[in-house]
Every structure is written in structure tokens, then in C-alpha cells.
N, C-alpha and C. Protein backbone atom coordinates (compact mmCIF):
# COMPACT_ATOMS: atom_id res chain seq x y z
N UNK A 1 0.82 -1.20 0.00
CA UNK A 1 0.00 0.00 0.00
C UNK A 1 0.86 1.26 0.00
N UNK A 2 2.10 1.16 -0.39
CA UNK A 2 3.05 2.10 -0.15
C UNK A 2 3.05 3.07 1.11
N UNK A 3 3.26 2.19 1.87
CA UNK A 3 3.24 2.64 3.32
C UNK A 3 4.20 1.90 4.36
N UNK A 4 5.12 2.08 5.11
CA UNK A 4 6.11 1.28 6.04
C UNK A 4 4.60 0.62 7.06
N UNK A 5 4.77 -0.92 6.97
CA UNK A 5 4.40 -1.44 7.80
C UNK A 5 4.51 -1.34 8.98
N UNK A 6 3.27 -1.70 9.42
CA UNK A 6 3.19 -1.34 10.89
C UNK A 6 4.27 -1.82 11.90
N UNK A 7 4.36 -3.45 11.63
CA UNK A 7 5.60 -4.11 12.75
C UNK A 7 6.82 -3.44 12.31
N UNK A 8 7.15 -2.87 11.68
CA UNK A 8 8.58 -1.34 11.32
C UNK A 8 8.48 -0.73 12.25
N UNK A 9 7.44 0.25 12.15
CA UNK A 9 7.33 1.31 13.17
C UNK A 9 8.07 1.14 14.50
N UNK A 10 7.99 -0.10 15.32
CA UNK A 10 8.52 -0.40 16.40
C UNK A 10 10.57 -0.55 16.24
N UNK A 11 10.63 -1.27 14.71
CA UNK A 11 11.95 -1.74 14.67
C UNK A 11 12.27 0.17 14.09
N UNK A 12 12.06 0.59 14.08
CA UNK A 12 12.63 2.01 13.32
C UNK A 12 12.57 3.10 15.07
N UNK A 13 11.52 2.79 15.85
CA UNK A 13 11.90 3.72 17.47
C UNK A 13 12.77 2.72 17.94
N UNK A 14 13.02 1.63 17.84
CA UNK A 14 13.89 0.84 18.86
C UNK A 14 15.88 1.26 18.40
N UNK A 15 15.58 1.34 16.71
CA UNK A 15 17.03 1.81 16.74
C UNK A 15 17.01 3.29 16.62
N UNK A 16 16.17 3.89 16.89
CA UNK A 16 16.17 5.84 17.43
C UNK A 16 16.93 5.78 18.13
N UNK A 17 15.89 4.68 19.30
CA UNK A 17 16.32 5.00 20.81
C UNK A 17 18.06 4.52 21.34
N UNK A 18 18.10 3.32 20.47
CA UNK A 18 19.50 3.02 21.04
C UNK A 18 20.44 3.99 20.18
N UNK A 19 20.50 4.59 19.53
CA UNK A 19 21.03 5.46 18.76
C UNK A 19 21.56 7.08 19.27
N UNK A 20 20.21 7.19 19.99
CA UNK A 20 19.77 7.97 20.56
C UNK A 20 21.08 8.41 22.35
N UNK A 21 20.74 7.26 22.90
CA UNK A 21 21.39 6.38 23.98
C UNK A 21 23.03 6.82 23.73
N UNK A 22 23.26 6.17 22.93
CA UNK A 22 24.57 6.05 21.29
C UNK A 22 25.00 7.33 22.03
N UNK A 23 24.56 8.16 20.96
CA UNK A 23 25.00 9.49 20.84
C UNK A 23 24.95 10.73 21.38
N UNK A 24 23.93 10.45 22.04
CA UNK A 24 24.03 11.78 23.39
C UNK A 24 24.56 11.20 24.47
N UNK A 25 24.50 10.45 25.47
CA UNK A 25 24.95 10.09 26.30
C UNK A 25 26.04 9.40 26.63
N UNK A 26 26.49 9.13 25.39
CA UNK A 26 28.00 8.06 25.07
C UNK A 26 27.30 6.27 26.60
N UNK A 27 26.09 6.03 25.94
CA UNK A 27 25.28 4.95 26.64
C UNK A 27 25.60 3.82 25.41
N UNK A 28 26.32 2.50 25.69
CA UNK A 28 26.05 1.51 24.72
C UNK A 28 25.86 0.26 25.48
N UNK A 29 24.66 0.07 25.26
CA UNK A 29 23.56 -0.93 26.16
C UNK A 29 24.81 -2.32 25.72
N UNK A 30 25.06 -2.25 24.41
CA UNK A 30 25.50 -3.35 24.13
C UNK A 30 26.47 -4.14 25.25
N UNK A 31 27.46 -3.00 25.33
CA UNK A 31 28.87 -3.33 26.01
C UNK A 31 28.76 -3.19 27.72
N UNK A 32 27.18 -2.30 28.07
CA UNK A 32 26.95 -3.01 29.20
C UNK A 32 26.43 -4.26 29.77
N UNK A 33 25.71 -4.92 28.77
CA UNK A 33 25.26 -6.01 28.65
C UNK A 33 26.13 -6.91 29.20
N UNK A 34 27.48 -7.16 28.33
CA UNK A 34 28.68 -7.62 27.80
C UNK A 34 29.43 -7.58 29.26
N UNK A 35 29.51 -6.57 29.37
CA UNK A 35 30.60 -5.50 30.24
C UNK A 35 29.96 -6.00 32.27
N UNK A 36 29.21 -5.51 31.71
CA UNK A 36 28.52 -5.63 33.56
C UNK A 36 26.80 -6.77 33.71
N UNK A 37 26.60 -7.43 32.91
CA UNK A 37 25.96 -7.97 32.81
C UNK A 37 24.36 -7.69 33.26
N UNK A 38 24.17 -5.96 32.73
CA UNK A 38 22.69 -5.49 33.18
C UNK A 38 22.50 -5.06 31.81
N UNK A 39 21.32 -5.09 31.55
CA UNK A 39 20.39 -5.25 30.23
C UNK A 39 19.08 -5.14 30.71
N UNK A 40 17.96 -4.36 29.71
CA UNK A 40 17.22 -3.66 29.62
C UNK A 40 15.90 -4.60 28.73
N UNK A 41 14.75 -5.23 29.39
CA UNK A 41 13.80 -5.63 28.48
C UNK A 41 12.57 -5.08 28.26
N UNK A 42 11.77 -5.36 26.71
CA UNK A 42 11.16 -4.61 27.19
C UNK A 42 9.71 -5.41 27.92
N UNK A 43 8.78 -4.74 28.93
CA UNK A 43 7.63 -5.16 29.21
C UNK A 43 6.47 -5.07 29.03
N UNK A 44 6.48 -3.98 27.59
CA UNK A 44 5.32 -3.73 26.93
C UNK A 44 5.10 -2.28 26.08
N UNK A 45 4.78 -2.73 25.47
CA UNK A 45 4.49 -1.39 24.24
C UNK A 45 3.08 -1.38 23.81
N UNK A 46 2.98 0.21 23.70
CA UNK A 46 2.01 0.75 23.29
C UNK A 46 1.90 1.69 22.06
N UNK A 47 0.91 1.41 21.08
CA UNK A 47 1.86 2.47 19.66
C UNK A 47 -0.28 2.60 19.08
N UNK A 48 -0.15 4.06 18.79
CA UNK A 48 -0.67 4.64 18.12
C UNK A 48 -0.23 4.93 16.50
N UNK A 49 -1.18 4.77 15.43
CA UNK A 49 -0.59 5.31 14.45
C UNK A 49 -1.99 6.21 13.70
N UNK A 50 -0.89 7.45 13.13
CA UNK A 50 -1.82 8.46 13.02
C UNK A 50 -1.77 8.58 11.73
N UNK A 51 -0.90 8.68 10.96
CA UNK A 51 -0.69 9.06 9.52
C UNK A 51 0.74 7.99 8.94
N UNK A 52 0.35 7.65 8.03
CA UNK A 52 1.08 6.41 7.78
C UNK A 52 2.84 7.13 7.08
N UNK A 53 3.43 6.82 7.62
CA UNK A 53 4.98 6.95 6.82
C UNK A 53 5.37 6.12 5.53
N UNK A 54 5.70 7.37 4.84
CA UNK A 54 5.61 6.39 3.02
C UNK A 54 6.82 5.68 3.08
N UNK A 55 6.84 4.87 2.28
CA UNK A 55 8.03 4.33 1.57
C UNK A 55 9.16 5.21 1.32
N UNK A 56 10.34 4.81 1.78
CA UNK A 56 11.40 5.87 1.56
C UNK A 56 11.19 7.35 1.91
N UNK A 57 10.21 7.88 2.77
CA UNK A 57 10.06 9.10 2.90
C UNK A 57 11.23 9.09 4.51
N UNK A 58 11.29 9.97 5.00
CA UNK A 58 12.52 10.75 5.75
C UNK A 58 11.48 11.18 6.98
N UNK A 59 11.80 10.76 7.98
CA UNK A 59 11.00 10.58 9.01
C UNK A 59 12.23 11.06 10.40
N UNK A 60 11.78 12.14 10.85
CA UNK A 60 12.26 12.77 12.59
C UNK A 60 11.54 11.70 14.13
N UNK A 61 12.39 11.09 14.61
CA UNK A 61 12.38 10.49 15.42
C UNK A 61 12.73 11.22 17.12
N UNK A 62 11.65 11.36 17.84
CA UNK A 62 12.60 12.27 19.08
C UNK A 62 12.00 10.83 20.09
N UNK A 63 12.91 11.04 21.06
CA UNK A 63 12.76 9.39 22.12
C UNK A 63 13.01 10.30 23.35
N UNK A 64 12.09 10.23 24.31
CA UNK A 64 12.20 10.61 25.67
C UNK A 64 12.10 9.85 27.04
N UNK A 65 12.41 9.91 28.24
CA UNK A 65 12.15 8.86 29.39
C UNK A 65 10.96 9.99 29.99
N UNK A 66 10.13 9.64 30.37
CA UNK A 66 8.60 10.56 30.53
C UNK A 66 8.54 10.49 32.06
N UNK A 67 9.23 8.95 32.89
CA UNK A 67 8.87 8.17 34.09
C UNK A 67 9.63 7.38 34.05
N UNK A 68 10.01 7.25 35.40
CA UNK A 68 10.90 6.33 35.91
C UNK A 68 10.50 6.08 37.26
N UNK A 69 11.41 4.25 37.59
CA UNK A 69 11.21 3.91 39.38
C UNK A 69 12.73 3.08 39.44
N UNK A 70 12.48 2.54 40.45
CA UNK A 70 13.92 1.42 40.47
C UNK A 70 14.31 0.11 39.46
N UNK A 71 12.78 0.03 39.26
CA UNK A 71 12.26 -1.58 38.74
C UNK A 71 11.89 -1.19 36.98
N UNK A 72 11.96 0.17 36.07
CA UNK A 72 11.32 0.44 35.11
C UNK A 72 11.59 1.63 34.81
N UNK A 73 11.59 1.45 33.24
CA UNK A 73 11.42 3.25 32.57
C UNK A 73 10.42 3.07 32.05
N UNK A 74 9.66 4.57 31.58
CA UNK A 74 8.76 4.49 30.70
C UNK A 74 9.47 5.38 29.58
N UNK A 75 9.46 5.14 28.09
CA UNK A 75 10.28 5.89 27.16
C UNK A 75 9.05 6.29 26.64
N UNK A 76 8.79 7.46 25.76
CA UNK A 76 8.04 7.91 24.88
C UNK A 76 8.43 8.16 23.48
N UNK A 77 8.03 8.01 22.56
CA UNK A 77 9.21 7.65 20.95
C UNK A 77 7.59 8.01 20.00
N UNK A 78 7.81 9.74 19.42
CA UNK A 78 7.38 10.02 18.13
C UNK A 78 7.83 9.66 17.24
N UNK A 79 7.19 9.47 16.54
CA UNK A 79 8.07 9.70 14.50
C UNK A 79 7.17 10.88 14.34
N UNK A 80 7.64 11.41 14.00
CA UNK A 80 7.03 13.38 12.86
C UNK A 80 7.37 13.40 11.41
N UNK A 81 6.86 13.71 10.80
CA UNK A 81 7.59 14.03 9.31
C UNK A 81 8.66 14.86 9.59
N UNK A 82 9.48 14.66 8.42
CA UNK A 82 10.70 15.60 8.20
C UNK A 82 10.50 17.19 9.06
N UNK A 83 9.64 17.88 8.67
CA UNK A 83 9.30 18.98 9.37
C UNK A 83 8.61 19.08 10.61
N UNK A 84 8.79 17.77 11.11
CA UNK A 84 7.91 17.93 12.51
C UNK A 84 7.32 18.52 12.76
N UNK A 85 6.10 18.44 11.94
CA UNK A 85 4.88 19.68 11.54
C UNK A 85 2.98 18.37 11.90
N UNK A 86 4.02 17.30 11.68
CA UNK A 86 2.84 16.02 11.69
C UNK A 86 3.46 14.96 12.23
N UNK A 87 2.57 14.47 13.50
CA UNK A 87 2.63 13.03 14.14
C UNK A 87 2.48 12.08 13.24
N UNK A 88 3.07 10.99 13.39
CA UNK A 88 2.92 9.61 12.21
C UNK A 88 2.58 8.96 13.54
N UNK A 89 3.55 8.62 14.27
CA UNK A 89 3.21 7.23 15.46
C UNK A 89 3.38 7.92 16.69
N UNK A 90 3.14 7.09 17.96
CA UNK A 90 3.35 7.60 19.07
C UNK A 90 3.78 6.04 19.90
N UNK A 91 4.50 6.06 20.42
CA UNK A 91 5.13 4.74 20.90
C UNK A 91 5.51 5.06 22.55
N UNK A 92 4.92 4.37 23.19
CA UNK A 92 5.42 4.68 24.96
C UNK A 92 5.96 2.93 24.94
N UNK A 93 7.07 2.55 25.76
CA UNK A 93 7.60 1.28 25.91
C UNK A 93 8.02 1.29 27.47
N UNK A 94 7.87 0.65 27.98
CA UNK A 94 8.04 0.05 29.49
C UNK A 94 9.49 -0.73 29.53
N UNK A 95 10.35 -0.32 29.74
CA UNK A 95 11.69 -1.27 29.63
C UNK A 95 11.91 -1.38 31.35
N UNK A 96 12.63 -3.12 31.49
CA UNK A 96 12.40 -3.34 32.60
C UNK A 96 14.33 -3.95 32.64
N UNK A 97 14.63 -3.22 33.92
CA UNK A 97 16.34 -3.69 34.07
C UNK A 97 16.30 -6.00 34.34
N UNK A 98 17.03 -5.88 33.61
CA UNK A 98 17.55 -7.05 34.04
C UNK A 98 19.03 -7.58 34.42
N UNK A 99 19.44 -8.00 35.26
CA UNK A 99 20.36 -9.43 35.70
C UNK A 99 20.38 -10.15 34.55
N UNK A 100 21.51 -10.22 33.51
CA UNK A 100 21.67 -11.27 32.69
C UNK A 100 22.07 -12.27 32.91
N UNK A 101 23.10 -12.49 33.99
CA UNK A 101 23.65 -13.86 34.80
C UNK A 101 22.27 -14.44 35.25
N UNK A 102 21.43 -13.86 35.90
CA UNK A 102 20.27 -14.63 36.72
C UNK A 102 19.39 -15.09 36.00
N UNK A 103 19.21 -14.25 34.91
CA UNK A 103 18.12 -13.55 33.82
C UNK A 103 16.93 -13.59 35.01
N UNK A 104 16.73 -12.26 35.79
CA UNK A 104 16.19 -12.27 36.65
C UNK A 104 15.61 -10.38 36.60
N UNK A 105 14.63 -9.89 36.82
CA UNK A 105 14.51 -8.37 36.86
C UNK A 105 15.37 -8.00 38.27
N UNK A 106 15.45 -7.26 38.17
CA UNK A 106 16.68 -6.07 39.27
C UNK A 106 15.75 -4.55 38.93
N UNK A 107 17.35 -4.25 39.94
CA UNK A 107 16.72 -2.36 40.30
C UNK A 107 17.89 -2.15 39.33
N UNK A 108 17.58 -0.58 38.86
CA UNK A 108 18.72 -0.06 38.11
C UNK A 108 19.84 0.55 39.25
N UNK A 109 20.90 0.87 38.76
CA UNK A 109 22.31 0.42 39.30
C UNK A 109 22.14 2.26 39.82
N UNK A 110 22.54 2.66 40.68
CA UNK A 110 23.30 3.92 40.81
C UNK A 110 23.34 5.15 39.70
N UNK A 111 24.16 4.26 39.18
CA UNK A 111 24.78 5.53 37.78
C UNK A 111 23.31 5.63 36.84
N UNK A 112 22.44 5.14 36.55
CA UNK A 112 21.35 4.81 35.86
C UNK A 112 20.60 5.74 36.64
N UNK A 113 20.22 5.54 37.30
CA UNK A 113 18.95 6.25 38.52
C UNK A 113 19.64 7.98 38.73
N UNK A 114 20.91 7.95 38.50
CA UNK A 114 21.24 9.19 38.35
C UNK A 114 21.12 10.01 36.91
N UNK A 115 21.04 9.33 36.05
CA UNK A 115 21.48 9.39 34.54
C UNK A 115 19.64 9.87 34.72
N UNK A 116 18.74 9.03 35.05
CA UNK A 116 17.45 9.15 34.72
C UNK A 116 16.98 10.17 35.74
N UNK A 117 17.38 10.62 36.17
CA UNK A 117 17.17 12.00 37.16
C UNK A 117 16.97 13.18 36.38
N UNK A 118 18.64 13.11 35.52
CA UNK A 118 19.10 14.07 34.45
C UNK A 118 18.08 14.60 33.21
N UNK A 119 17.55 13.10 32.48
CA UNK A 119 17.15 13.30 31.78
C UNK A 119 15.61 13.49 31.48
N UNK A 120 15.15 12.72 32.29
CA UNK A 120 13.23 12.61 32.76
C UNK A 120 12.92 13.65 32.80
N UNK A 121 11.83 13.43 30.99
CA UNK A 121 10.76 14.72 30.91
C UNK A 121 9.43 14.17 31.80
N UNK A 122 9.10 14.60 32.93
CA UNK A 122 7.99 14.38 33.20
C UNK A 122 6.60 15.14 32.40
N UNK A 123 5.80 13.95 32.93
CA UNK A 123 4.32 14.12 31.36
C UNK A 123 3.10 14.51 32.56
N UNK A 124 1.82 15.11 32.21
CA UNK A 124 1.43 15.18 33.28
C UNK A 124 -0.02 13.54 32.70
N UNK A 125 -0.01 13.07 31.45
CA UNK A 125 -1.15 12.44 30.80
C UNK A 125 -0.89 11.07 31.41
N UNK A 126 -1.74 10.44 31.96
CA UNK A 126 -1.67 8.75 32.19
C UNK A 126 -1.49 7.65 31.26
N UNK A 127 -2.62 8.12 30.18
CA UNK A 127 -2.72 7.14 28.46
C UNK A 127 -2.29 8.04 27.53
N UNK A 128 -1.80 7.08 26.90
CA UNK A 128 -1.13 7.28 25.78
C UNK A 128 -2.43 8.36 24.41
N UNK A 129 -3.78 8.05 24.93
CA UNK A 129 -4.60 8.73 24.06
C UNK A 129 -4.45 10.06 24.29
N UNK A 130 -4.05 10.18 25.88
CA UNK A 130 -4.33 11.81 25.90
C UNK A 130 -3.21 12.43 25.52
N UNK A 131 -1.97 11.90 25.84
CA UNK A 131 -0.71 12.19 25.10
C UNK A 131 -0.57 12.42 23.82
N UNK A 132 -1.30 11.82 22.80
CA UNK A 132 -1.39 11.88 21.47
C UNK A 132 -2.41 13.99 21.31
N UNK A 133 -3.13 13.69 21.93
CA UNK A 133 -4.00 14.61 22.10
C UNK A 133 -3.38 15.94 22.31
N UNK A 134 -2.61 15.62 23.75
CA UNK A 134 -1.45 16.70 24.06
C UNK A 134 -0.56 17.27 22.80
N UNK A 135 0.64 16.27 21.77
CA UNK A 135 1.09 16.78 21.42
C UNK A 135 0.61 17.41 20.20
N UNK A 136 -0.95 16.72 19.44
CA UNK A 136 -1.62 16.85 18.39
C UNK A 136 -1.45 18.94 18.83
N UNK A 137 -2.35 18.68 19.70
CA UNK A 137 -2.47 20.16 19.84
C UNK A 137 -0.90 21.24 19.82
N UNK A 138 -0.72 20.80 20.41
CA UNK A 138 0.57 21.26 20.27
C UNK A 138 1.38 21.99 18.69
N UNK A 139 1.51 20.53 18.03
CA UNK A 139 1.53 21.13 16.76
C UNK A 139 0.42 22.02 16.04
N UNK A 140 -0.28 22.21 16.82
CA UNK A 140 -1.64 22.50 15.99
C UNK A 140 -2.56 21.82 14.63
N UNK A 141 -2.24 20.82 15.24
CA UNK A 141 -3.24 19.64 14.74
C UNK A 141 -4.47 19.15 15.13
N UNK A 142 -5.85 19.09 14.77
CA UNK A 142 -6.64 18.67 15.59
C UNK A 142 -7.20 17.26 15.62
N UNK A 143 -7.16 15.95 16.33
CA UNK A 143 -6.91 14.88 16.12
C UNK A 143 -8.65 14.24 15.62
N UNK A 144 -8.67 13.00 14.94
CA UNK A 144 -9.48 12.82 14.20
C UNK A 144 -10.46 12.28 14.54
């Protein structure tokens, strides 16, 4: 239908976010994985889609932590068109720390809980509908 499939949408915020991670924060999940044996799963996603992203079209990705506890983040992950003028998706994901030796959930480590201090946009919306709603307006969009 000349349109990026839906199960994309998720694989296109997941490498935002580690990208994201990547490059602002000099964060590489990989080599902590590797390195200290804590790793990040996720426990559930939630995705809205508003306007479909074409084929080969050029798509703005912004990824935020909205909420956090010891046991969980909550990330928030738009796609916008190029001009971030229009919502395409809206993606909130629940990532939960893990113990890879145990493969067991844990609390996040120190440096993490500080890191997520830093960066946590707090949201004031519970669901993800009103969030959509929030930023619709925002752009000055009125949702459908």
C-alpha cells in the first residue's frame, strides 16, 4: 500500500532510541550487557498510528524517558515528518532492568537512577490517548 508497515514502526523507534542512547549520552547498552551484565527488556508497548509513513520518505524520530522507578522506565518515541509539523506514530515502551547472569529483573544500578534523574521529561497524561491529544495540539493539529 506504499506505506512502512506497521511491525517497522517499532523496529525504526527501537534503533532511534538506542542510537539515541549512542549518541548523546555516550550509553552503549550493548557493552553493558557484555561489560557488567545489566540489560534492559522490554515489558510492553504501546503504539498509536496516526498518519502512515511512506516508503522511503525521511522521518524525525525524538525518544524521551517521561517516568521512571527502580524496577522500570517508561520511554516515549514520536516519528514526525521531516518537518515535525505532523505526528505519524506515538510509541510509549516500558523497559524493565535485568540481571543477565540470573536472567532475573533487578533495580537499576546507581549511575542509571542518576542518569534518569538528568534526563526525565515528566508528562502530566496517564494514556497514551491523551498524550497523542497533548502533542496533536501542540503542533496545531486537531486529532481525528
Amino acid at each position: 500500500m506504499g506505506h512502512l508497515n506497521n511491525a517497522r514502526y517499532i523496529d525504526y523507534f527501537m534503533n532511534a532510541r538506542e542510537d539515541h542512547l549512542s549518541d548523546h549520552y555516550a550509553l552503549n547498552i550493548y557493552e553493558i550487557m557484555k561489560n557488567d551484565g545489566r540489560a534492559w527488556v522490554v515489558g510492553k508497548n504501546e503504539i498509536l498510528y496516526r498518519t502512515p509513513a511512506l516508503l522511503m520518505e525521511n522521518v524525525k524520530i525524538r525518544t524521551q524517558v517521561v517516568h521512571f522507578s527502580k524496577r522500570k522506565i517508561l520511554v516515549e518515541m514520536a516519528m514526525f515528518n521531516a518537518k515535525m509539523s505532523h505526528l505519524k506514530s506515538l510509541m510509549w515502551s516500558v523497559f524493565i532492568p535485568v540481571d543477565v547472569r540470573s536472567q532475573k529483573s533487578s533495580e537499576h544500578e546507581a549511575d542509571i537512577m542518576e542518569l534518569l534523574e538528568k534526563v526525565n521529561v515528566p508528562i502530566e497524561e496517564k494514556q497514551i490517548e491523551e498524550r497523542l491529544q497533548r502533542i496533536e495540539s501542540e503542533l496545531g493539529v486537531h486529532s481525528i
